[in-house]
Protein backbone atom coordinates (compact mmCIF):
# COMPACT_ATOMS: atom_id res chain seq x y z
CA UNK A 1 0.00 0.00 0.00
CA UNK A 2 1.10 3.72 -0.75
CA UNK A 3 -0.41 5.43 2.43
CA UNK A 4 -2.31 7.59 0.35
CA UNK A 5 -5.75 7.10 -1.74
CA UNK A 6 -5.14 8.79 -5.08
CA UNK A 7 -7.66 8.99 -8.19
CA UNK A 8 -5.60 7.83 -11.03
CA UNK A 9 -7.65 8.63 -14.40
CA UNK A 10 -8.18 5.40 -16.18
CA UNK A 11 -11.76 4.45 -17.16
CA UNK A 12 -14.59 6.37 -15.07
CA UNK A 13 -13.68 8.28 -12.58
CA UNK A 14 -10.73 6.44 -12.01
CA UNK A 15 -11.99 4.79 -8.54
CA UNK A 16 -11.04 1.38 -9.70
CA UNK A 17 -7.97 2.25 -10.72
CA UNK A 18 -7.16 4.01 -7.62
CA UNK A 19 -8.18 1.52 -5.43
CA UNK A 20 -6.11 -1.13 -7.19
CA UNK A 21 -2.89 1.00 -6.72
CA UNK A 22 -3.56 2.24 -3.00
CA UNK A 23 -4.05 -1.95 -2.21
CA UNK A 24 -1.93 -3.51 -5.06
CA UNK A 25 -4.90 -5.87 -6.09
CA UNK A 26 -5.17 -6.09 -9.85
CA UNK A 27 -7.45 -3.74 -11.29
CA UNK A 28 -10.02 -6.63 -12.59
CA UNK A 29 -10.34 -7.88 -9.68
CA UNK A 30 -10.97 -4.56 -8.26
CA UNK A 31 -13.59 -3.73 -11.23
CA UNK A 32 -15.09 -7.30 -10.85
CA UNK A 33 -14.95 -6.86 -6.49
CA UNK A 34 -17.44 -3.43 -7.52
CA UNK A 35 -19.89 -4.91 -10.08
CA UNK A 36 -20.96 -7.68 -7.57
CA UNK A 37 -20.96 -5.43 -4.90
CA UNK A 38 -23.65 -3.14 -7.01
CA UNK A 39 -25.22 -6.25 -7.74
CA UNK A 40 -25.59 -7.38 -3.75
CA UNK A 41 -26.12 -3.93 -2.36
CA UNK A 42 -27.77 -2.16 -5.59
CA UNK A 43 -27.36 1.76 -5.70
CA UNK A 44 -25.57 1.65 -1.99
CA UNK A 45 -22.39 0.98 -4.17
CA UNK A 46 -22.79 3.56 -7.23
CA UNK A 47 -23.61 5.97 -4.60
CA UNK A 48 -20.09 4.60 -2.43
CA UNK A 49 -18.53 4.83 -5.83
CA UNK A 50 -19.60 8.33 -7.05
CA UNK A 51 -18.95 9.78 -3.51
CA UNK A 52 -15.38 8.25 -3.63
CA UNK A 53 -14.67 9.56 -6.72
CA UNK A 54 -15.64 13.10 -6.53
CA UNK A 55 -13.95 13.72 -2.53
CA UNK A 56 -10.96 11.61 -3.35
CA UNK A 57 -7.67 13.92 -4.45
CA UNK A 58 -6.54 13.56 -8.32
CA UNK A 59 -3.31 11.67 -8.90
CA UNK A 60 -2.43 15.10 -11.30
């Protein structure tokens, strides 16, 4: 781990992608880990996901 959560921009948002380089989990399995947890929870995670993205510091 880096210490520090950074947005890195990749696809949307770049949550994904920041989350796989704060943990060093690939960034499938990250991406995979967040579509079953929006299927399981429903719009818990998109809202979880949007929030992250938007308070979360860019990597720029």
């Amino acid at each position: 781990m880096n210490g520090r959560f950074l947005l890195s921009r990749a696809k949307v948002m770049g949550v994904a992608a920041g989350i796989s380089d704060w943990t060093g989990i690939d960034v499938l399995a990250v991406r995979l880990g967040l579509i079953v947890a929006t299927l399981i929870t429903g719009p818990v995670a998109v809202l979880l996901y949007i929030l992250t993205g938007w308070l979360a510091s860019d990597d720029r």
